[in-house]
C-alpha atoms as a PDB file:
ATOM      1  CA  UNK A   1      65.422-204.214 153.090  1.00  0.00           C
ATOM      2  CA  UNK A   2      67.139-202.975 156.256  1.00  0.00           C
ATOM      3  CA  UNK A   3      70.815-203.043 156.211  1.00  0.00           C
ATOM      4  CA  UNK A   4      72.130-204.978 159.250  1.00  0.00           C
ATOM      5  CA  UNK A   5      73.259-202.963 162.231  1.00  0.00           C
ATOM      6  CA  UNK A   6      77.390-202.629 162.237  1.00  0.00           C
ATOM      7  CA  UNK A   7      79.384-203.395 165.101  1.00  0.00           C
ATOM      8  CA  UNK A   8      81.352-200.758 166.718  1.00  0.00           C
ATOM      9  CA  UNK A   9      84.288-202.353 165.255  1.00  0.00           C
ATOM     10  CA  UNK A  10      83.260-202.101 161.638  1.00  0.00           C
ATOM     11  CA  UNK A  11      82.110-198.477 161.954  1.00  0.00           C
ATOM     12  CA  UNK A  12      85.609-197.580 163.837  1.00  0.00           C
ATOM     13  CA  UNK A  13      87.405-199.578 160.928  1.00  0.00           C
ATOM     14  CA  UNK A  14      85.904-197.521 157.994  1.00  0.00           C
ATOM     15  CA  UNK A  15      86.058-194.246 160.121  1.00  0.00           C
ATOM     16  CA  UNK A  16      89.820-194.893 160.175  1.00  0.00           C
ATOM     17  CA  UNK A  17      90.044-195.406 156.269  1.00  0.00           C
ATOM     18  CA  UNK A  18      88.114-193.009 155.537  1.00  0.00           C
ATOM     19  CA  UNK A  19      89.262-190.349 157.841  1.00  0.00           C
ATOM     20  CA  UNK A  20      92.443-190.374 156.188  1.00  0.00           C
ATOM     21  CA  UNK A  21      91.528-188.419 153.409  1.00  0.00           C
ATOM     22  CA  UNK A  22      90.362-185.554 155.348  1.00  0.00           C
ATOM     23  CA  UNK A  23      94.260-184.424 155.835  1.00  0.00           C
ATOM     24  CA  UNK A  24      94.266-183.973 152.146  1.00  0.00           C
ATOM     25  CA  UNK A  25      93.588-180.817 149.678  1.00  0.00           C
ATOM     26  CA  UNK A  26      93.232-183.267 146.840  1.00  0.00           C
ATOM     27  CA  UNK A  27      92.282-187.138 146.469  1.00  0.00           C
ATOM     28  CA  UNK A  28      95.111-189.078 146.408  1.00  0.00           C
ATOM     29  CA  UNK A  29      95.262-190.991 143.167  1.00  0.00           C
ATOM     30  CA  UNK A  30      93.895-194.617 143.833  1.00  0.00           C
ATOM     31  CA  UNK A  31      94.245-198.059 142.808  1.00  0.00           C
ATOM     32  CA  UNK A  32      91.335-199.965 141.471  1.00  0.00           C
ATOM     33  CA  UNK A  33      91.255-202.056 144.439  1.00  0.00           C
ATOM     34  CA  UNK A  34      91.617-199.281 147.069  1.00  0.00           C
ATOM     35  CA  UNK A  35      89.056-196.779 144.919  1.00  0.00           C
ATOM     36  CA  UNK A  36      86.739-200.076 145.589  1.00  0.00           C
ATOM     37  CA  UNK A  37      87.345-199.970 149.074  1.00  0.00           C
ATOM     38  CA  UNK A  38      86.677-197.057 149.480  1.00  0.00           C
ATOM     39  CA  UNK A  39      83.251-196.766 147.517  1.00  0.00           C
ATOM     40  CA  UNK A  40      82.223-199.813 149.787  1.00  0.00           C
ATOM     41  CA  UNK A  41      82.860-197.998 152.678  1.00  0.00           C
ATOM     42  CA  UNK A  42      81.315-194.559 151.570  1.00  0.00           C
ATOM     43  CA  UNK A  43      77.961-197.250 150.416  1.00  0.00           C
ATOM     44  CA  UNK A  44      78.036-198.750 154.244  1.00  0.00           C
ATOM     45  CA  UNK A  45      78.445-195.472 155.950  1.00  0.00           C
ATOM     46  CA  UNK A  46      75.414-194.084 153.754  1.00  0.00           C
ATOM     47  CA  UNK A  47      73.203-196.938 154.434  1.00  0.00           C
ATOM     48  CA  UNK A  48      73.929-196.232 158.579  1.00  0.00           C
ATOM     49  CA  UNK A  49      73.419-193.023 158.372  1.00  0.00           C
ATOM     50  CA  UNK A  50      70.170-190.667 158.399  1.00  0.00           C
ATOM     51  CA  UNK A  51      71.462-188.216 155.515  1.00  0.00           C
ATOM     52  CA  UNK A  52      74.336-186.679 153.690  1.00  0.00           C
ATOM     53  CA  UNK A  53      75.827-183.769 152.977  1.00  0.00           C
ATOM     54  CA  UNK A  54      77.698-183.407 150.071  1.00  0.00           C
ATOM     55  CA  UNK A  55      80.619-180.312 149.577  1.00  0.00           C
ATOM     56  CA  UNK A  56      81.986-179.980 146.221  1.00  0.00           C
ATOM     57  CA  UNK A  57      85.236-177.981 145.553  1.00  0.00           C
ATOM     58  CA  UNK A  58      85.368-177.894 141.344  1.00  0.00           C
ATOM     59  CA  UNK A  59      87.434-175.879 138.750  1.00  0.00           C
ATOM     60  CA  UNK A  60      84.548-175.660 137.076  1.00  0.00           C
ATOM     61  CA  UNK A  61      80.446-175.690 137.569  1.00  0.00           C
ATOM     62  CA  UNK A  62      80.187-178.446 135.122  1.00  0.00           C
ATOM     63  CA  UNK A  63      82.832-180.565 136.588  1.00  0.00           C
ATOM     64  CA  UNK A  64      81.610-179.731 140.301  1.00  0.00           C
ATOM     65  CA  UNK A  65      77.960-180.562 138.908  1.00  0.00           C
ATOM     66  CA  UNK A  66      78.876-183.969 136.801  1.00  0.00           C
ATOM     67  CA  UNK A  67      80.571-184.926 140.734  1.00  0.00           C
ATOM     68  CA  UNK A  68      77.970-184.561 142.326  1.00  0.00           C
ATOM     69  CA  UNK A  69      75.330-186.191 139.757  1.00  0.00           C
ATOM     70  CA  UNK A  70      77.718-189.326 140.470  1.00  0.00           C
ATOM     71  CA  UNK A  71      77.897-189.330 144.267  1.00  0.00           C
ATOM     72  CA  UNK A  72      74.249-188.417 144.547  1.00  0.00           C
ATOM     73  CA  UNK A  73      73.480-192.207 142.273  1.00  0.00           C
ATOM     74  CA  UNK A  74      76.033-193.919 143.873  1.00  0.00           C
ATOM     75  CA  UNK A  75      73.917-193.015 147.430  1.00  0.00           C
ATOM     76  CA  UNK A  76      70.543-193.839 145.986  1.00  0.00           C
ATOM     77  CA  UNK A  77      69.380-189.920 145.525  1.00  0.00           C
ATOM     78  CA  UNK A  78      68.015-189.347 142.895  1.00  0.00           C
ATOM     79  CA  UNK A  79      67.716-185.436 141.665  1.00  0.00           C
ATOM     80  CA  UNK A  80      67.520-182.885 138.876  1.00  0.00           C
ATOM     81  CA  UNK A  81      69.321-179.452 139.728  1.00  0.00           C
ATOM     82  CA  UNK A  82      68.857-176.570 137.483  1.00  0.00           C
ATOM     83  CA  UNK A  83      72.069-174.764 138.688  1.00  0.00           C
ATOM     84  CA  UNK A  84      72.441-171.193 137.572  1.00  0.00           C
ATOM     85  CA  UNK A  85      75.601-170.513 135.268  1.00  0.00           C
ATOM     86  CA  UNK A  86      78.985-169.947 136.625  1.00  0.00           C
ATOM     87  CA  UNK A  87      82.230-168.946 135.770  1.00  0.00           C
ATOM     88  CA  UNK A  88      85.617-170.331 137.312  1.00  0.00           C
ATOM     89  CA  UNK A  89      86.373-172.845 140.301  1.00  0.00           C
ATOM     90  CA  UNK A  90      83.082-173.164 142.618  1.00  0.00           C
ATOM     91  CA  UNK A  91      82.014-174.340 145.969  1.00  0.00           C
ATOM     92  CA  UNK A  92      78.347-176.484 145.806  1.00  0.00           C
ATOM     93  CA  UNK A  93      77.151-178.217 148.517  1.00  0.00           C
ATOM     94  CA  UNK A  94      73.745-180.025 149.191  1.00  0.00           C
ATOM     95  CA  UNK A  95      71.848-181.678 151.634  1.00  0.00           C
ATOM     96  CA  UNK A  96      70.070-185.207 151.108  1.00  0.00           C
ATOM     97  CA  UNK A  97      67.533-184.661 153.554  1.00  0.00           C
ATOM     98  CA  UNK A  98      66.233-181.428 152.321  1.00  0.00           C
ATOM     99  CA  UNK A  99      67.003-181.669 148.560  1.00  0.00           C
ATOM    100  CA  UNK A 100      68.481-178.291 149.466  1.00  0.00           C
ATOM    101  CA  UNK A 101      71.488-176.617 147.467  1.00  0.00           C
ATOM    102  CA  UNK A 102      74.171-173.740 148.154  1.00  0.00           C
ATOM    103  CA  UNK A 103      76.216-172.598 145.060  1.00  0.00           C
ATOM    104  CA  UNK A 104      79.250-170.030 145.297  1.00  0.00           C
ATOM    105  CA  UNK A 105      82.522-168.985 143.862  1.00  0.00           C
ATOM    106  CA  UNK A 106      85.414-171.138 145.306  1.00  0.00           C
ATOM    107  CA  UNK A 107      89.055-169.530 145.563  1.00  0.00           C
ATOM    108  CA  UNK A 108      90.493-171.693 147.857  1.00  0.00           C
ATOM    109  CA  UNK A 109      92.968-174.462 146.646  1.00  0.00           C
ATOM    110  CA  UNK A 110      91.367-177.744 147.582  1.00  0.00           C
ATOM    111  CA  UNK A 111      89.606-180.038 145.174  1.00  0.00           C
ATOM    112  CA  UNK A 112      87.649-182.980 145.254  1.00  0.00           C
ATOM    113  CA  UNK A 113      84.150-184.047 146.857  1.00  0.00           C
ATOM    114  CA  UNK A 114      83.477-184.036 151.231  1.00  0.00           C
ATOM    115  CA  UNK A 115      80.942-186.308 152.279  1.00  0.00           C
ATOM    116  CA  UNK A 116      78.960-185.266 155.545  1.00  0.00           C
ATOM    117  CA  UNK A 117      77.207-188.231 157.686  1.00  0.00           C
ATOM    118  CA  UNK A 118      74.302-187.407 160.027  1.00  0.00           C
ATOM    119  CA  UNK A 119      72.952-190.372 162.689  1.00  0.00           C
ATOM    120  CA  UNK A 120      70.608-189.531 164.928  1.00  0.00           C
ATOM    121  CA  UNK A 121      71.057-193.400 166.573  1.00  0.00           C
ATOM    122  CA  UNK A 122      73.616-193.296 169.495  1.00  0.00           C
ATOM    123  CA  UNK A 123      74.905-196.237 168.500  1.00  0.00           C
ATOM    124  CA  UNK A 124      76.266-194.551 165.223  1.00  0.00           C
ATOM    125  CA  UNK A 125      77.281-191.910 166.766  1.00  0.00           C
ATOM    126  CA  UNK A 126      81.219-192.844 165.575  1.00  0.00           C
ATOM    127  CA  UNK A 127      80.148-193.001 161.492  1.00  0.00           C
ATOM    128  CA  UNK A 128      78.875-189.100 161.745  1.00  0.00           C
ATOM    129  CA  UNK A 129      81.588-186.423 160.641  1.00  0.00           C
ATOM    130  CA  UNK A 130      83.203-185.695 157.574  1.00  0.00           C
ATOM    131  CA  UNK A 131      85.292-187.538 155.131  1.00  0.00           C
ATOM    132  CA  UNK A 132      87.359-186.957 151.887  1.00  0.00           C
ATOM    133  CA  UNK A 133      88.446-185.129 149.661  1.00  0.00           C
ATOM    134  CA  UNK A 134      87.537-188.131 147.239  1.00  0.00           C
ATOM    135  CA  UNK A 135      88.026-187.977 143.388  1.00  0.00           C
ATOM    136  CA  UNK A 136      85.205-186.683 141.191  1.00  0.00           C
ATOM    137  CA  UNK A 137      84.983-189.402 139.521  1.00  0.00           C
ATOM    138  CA  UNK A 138      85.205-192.186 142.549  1.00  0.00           C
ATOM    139  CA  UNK A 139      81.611-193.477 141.449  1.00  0.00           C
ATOM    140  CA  UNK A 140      82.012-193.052 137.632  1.00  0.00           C
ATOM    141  CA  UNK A 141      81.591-196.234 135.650  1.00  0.00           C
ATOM    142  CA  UNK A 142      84.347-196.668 134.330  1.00  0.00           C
ATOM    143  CA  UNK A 143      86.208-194.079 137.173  1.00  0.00           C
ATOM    144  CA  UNK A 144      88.705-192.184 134.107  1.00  0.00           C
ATOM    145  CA  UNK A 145      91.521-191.242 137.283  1.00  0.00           C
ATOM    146  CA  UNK A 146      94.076-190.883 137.440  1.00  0.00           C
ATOM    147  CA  UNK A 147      93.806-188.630 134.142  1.00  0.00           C
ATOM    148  CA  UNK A 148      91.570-186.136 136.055  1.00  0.00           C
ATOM    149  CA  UNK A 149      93.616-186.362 139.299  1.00  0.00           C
ATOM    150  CA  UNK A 150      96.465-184.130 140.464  1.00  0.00           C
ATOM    151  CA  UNK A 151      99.744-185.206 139.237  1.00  0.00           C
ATOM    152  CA  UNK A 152     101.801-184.040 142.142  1.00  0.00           C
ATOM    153  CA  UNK A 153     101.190-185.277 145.823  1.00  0.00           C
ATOM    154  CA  UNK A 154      98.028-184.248 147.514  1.00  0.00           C
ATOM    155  CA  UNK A 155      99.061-181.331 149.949  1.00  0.00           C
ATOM    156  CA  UNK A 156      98.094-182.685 153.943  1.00  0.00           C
ATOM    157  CA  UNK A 157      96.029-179.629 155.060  1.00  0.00           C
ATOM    158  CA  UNK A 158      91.931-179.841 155.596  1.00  0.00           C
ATOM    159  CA  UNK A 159      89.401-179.988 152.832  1.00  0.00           C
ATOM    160  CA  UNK A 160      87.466-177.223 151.460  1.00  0.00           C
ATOM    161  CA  UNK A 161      85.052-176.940 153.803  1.00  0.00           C
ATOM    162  CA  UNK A 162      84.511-177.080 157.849  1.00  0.00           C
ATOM    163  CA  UNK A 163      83.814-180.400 159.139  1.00  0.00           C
ATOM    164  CA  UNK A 164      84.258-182.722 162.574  1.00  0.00           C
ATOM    165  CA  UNK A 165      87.482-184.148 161.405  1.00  0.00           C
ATOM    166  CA  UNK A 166      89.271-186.361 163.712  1.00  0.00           C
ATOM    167  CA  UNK A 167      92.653-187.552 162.944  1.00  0.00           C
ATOM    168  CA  UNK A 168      92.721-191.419 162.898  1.00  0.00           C
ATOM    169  CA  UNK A 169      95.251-194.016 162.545  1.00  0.00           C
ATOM    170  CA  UNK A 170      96.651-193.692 158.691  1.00  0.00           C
ATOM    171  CA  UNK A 171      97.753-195.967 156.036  1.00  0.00           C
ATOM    172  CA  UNK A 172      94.046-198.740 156.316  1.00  0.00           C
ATOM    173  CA  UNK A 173      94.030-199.183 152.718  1.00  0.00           C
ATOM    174  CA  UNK A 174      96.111-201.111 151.565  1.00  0.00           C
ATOM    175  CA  UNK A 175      98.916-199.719 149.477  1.00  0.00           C
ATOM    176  CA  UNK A 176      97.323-196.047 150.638  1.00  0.00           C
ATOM    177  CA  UNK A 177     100.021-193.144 151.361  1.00  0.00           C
ATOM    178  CA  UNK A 178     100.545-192.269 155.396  1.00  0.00           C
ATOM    179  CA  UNK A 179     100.141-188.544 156.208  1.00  0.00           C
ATOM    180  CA  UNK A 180     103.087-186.833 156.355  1.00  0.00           C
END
């Protein structure tokens, strides 16, 4: 089933909530409703677009790993990595059109999981770019935040990786913190 074509409006509307989050070194902690929100906006912007990339900032391999086994089922990819062993915080990032992985040492201070989206369509040109730090646990069923989320406010700087981030208008979910 094809997912219906979004107006410009809808794509500029999630584009503004989720573009929040890329001022951020660590996802906010969310309520149920917003955390909703927000996966229904990650599920439309995945269904526009051609692929993903996924960038994963982790204490730990197995936490960074566990992240991404949850965003990868919450997009419809389904995948089996055989990651070599790691100690201390990593970087892994992977690519849904290639099935393609990059693992490293991380010691940067951001946390949390950056979503890529690719179009190809001009039309959808506005969805592509990069969004988040989310939670690692955003997708989980049931999510366990805030007991794995930073108890102090997020610091506004970028993510852990490069992206096309665009500041947007702040504060579209409701009940969301404004950027300092």
């Amino acid at each position: 089933m094809t997912p219906p074509t979004p107006t410009a409006a809808d794509i500029v509307a999630i584009r503004q909530r989720l573009s929040q989050f890329s001022r951020l070194t660590t996802p906010p902690h969310l309520s149920a409703a917003v955390a909703a929100q927000v996966r229904d906006d990650i599920r439309s912007f995945n269904e526009w677009s051609d692929y993903q990339t996924l960038g994963i900032c982790a204490d730990t391999l197995a936490a960074g790993h566990q992240a991404l086994e949850l965003f990868l089922a919450a997009l419809g990819v389904a995948v089996s990595l055989d990651l070599p062993a790691r100690e201390g915080p990593i970087y892994l990032k992977f690519n849904t059109l290639k099935g393609a992985w990059y693992l490293d040492d991380y010691s940067g201070m951001s946390r949390g999981v950056l979503i890529t989206f690719h179009t190809s369509e001009p039309e959808l040109a506005e969805l592509a770019g990069t969004y988040g730090p989310f939670s690692f646990d955003l997708f989980a069923d049931p999510p366990t935040y805030p007991s794995t989320l930073p108890t102090s406010p997020p610091i506004p700087t970028r993510g852990c990786a490069p992206g096309p981030m665009q500041s947007e208008s702040p504060g579209e979910y409701p009940g969301s913190p404004a950027p300092e």
